[in-house]
C-alpha atoms as a PDB file:
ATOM      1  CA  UNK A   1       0.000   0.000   0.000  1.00  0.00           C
ATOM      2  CA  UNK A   2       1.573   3.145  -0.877  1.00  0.00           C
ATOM      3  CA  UNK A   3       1.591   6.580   1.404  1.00  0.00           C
ATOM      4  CA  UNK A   4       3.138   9.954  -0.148  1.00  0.00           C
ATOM      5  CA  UNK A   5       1.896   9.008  -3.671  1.00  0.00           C
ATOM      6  CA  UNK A   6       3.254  12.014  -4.761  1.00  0.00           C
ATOM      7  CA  UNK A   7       6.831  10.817  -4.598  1.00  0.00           C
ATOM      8  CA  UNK A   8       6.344   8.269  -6.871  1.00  0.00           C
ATOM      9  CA  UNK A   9       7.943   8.674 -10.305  1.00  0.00           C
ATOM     10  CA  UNK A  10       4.980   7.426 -12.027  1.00  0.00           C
ATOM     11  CA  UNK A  11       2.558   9.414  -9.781  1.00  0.00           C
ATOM     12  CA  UNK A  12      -0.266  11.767 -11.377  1.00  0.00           C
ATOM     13  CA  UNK A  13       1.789  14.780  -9.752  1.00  0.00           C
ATOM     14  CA  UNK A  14       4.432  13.991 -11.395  1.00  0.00           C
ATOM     15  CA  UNK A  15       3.358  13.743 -14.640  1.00  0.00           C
ATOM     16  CA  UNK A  16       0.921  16.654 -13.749  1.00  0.00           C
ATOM     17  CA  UNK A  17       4.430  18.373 -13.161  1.00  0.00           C
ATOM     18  CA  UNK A  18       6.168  17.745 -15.895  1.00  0.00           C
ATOM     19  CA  UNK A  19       3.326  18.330 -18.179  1.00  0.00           C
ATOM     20  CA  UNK A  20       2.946  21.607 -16.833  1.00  0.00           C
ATOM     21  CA  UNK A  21       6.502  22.776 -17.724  1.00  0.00           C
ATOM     22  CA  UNK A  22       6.417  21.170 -20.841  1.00  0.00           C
ATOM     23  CA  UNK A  23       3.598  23.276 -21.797  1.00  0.00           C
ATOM     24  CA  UNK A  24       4.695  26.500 -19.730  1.00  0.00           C
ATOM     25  CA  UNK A  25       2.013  26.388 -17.689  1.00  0.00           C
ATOM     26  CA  UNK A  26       2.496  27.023 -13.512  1.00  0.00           C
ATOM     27  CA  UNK A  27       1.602  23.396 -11.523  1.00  0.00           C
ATOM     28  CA  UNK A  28      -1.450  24.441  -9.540  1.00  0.00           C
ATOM     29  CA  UNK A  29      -0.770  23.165  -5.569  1.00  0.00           C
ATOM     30  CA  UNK A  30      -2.793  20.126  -5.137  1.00  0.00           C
ATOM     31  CA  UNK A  31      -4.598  18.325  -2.240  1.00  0.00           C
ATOM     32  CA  UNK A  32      -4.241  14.888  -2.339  1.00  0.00           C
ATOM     33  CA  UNK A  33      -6.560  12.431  -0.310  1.00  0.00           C
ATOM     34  CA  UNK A  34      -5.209   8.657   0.009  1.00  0.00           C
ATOM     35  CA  UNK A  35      -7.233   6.107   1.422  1.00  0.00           C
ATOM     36  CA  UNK A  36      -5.050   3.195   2.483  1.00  0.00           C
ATOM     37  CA  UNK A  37      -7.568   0.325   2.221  1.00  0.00           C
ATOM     38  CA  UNK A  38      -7.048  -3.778   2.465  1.00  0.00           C
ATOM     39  CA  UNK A  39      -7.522  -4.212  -1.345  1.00  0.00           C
ATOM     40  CA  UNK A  40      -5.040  -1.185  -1.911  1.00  0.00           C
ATOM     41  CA  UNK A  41      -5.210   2.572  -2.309  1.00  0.00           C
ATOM     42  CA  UNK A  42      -8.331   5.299  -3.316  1.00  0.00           C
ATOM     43  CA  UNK A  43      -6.523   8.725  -4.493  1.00  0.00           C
ATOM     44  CA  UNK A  44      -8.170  11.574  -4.881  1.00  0.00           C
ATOM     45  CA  UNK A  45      -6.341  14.507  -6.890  1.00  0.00           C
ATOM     46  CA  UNK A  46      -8.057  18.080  -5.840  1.00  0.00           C
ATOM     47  CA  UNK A  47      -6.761  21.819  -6.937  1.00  0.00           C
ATOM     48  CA  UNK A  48      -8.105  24.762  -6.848  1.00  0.00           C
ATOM     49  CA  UNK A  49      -9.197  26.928  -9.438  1.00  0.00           C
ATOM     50  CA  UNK A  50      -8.692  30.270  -7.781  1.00  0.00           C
ATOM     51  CA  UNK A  51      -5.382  29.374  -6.335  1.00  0.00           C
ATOM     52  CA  UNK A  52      -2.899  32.529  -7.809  1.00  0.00           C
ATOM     53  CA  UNK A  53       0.433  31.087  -8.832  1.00  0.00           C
ATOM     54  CA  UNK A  54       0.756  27.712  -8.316  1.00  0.00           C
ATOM     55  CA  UNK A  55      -0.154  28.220  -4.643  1.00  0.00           C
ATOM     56  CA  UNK A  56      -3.505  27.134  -2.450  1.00  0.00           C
ATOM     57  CA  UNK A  57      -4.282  30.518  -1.822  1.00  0.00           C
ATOM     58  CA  UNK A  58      -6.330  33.367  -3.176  1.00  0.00           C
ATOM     59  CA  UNK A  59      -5.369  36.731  -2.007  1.00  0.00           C
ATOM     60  CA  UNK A  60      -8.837  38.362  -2.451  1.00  0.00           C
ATOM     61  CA  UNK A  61     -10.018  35.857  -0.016  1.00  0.00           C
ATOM     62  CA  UNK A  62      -7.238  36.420   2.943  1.00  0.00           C
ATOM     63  CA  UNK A  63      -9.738  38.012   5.786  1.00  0.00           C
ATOM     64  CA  UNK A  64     -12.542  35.212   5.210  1.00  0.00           C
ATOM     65  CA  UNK A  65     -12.209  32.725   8.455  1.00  0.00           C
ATOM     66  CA  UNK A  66     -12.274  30.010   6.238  1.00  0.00           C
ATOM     67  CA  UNK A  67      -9.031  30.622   4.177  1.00  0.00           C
ATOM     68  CA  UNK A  68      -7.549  31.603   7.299  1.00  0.00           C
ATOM     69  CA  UNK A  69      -8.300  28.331   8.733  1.00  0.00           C
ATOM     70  CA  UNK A  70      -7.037  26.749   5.340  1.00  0.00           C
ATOM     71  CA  UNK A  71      -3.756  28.217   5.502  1.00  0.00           C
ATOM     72  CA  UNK A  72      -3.105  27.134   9.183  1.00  0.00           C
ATOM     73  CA  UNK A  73      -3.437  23.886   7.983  1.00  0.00           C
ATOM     74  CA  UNK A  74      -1.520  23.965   5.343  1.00  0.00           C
ATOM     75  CA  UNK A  75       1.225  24.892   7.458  1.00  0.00           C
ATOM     76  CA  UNK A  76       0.196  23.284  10.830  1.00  0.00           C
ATOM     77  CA  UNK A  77       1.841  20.068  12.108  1.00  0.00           C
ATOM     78  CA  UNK A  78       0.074  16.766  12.267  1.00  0.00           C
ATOM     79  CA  UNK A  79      -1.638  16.971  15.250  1.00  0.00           C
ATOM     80  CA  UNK A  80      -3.345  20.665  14.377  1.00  0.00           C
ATOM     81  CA  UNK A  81      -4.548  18.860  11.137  1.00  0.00           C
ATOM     82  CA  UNK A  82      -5.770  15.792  12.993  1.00  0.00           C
ATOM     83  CA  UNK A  83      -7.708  18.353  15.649  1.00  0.00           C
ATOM     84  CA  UNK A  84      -9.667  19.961  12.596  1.00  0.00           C
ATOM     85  CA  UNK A  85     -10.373  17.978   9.751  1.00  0.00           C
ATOM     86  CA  UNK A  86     -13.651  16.844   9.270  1.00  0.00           C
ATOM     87  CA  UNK A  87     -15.008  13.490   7.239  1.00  0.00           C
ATOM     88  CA  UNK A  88     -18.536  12.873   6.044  1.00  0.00           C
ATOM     89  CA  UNK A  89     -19.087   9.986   4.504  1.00  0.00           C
ATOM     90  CA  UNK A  90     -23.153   9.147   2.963  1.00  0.00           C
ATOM     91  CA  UNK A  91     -24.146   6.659   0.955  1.00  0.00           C
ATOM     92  CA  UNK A  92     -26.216   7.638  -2.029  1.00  0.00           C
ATOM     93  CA  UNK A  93     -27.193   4.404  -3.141  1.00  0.00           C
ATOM     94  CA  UNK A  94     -26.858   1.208  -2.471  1.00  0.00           C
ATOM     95  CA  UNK A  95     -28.233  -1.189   0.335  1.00  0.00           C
ATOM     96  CA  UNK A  96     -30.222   0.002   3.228  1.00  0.00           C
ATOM     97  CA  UNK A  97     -28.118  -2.040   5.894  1.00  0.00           C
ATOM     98  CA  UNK A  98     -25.100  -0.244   4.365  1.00  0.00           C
ATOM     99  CA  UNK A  99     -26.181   2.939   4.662  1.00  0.00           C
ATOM    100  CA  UNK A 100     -27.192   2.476   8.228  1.00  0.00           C
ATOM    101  CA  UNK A 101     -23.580   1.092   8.932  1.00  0.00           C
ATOM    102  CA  UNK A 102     -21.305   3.907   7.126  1.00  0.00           C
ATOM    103  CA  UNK A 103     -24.238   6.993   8.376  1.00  0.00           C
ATOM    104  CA  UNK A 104     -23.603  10.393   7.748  1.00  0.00           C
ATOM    105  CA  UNK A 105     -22.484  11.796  10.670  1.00  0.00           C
ATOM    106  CA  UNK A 106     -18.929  14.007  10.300  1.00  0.00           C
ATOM    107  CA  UNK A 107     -15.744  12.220  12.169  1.00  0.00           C
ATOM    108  CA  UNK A 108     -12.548  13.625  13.472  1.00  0.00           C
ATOM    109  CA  UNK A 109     -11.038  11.454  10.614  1.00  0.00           C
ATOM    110  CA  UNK A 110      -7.122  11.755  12.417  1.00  0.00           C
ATOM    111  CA  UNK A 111      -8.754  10.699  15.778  1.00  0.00           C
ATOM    112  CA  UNK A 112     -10.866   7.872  14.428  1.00  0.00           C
ATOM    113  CA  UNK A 113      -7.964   5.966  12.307  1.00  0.00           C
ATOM    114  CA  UNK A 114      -4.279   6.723  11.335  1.00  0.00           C
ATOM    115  CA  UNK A 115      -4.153   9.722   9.566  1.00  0.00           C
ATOM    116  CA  UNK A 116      -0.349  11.442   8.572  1.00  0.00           C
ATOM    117  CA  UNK A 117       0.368  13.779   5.851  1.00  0.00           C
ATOM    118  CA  UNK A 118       3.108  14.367   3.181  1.00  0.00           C
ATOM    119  CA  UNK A 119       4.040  17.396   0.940  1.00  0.00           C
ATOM    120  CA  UNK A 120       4.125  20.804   1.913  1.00  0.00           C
ATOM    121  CA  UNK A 121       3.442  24.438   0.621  1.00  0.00           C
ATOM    122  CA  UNK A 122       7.264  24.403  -1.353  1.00  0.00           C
ATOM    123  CA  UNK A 123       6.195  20.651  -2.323  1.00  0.00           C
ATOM    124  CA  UNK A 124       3.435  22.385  -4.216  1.00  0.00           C
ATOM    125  CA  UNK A 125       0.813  19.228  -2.748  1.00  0.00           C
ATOM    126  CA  UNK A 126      -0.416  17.901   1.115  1.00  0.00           C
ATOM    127  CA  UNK A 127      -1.444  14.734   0.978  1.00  0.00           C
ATOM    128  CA  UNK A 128      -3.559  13.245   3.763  1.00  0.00           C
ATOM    129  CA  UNK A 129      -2.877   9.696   3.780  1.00  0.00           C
ATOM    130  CA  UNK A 130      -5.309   7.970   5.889  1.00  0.00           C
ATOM    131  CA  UNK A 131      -4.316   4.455   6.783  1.00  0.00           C
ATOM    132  CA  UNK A 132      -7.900   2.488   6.991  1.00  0.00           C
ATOM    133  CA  UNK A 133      -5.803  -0.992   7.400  1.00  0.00           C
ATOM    134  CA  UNK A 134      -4.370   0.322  10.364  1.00  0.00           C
ATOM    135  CA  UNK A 135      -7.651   1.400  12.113  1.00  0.00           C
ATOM    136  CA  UNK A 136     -10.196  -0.274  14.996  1.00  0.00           C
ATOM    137  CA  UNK A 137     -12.030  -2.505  14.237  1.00  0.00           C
ATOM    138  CA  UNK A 138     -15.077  -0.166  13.064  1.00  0.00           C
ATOM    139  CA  UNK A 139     -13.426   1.239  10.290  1.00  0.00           C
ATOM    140  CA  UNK A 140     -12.407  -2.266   9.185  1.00  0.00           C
ATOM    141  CA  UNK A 141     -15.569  -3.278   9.247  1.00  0.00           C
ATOM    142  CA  UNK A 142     -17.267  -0.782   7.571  1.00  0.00           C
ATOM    143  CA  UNK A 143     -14.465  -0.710   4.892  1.00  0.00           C
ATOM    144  CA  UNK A 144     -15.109  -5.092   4.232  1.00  0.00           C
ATOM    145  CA  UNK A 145     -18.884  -4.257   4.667  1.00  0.00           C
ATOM    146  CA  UNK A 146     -18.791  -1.428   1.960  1.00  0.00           C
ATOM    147  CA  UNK A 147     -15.986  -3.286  -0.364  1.00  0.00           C
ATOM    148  CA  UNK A 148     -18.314  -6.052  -0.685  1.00  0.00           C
ATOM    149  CA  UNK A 149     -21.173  -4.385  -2.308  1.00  0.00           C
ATOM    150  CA  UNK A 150     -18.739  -1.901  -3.956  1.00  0.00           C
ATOM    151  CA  UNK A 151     -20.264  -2.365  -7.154  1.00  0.00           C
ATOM    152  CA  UNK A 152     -23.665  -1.506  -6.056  1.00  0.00           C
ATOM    153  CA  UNK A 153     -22.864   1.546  -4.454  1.00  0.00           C
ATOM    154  CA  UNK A 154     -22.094   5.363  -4.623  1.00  0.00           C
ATOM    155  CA  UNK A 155     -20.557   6.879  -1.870  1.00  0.00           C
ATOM    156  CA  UNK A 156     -19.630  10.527  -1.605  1.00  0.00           C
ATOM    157  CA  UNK A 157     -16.629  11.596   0.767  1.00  0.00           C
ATOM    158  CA  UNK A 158     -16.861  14.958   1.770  1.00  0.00           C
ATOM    159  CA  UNK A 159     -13.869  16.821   3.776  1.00  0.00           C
ATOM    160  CA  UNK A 160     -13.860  19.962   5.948  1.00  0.00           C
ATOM    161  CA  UNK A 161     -12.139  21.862   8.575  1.00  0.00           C
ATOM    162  CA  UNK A 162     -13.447  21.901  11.768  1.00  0.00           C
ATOM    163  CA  UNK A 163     -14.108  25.787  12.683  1.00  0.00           C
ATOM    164  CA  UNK A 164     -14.583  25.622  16.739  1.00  0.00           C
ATOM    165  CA  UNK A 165     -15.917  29.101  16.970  1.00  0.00           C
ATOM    166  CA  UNK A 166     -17.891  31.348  15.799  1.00  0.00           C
ATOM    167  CA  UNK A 167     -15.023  33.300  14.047  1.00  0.00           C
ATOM    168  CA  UNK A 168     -14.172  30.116  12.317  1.00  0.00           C
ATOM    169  CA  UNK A 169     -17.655  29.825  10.904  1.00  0.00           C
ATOM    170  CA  UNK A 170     -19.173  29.238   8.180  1.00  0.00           C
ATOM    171  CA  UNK A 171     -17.196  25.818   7.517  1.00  0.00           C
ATOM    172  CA  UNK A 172     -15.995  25.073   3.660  1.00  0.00           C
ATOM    173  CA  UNK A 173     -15.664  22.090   1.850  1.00  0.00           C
ATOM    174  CA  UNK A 174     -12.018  21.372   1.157  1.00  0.00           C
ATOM    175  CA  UNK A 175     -12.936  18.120  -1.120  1.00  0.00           C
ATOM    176  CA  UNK A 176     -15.670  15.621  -2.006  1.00  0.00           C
ATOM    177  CA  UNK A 177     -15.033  12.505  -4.426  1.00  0.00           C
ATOM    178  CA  UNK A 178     -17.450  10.154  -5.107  1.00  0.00           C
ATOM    179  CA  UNK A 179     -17.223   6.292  -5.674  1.00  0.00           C
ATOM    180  CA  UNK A 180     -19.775   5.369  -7.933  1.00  0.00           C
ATOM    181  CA  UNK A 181     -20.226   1.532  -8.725  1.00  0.00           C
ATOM    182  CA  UNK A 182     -16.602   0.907  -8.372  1.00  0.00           C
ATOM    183  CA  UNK A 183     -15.146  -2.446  -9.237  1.00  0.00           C
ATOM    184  CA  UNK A 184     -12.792  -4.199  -7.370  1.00  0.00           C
ATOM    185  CA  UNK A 185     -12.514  -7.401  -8.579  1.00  0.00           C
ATOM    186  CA  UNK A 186     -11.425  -8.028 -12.361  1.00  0.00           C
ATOM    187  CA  UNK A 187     -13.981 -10.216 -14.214  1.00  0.00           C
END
């Protein structure tokens, strides 16, 4: 199972990179979400479209709480990131038992199972690489129950930052992907 995609010479930054200069074009930062599951790894490849210069920011947007919150963790250390970001998972479709199992309610994701991160600003990506194998129990079980009807199902995975005050509020949507029908098994 592979953490810090990113380094990999075959990776989609890479390429991403490369393709970029080729073309003279700046490589927008990118937020990178890496699920580290039993059967092997779900990336998810996010950038933003306002980002200015090949960086995660957008100056017209500095005094909003939210891109405040955004660049502290950016910079933050793992623990600060693991104190406010926010997972919501929901099942769109699929079976009824399922959806009862996964729910909707948001998790502390890097309190709830392994969660480190890799890249930085100068990197030009952060990847959050959250290691489901290495989890309780739960998240084990969830991940077999949901792998095992994976190709009746859509799932969206929405992430946030936690604002914990009123200054930090409204709270933004850093990323959703969503799994739809995926199959795991090759017939």
């Amino acid at each position: 199972m592979d953490r810090d995609v990113c380094k990999s010479p075959e990776s989609y930054f890479v390429r991403l990179r490369a393709a970029s200069e080729r073309l003279g074009l700046i490589t927008p930062f990118l937020l990178v979400v890496n699920f580290v599951v039993p059967w092997g790894n779900i990336v998810g490849y996010f950038y933003r479209p306002d980002g200015e210069h090949g960086r995660p920011y957008n100056s017209s947007r500095q005094n909003i709480q939210s891109e405040k919150l955004w660049d502290t963790f950016i910079v933050g250390d793992d623990m600060y990131r693991n104190s406010v970001l926010k997972f919501i998972p929901r099942v769109v479709e699929g079976p009824w038992a399922l959806k009862k199992l996964v729910g909707t309610q948001p998790a502390m994701i890097g309190q709830k199972v392994p969660t480190s991160y890799f890249g930085s600003l100068d990197d030009g990506y952060l990847e959050i690489c959250i290691d489901v194998t290495k989890g309780g129990k739960m998240a084990n079980n969830i991940c077999s129950a949901v792998s095992s009807k994976a190709s009746l199902v859509s799932i969206d995975l929405a992430f946030l930052l936690q604002g914990d005050s009123t200054q930090k509020l409204p709270e933004q949507l850093l990323s959703v992907m969503r799994l739809h029908h995926v199959r795991l098994k090759n017939d």
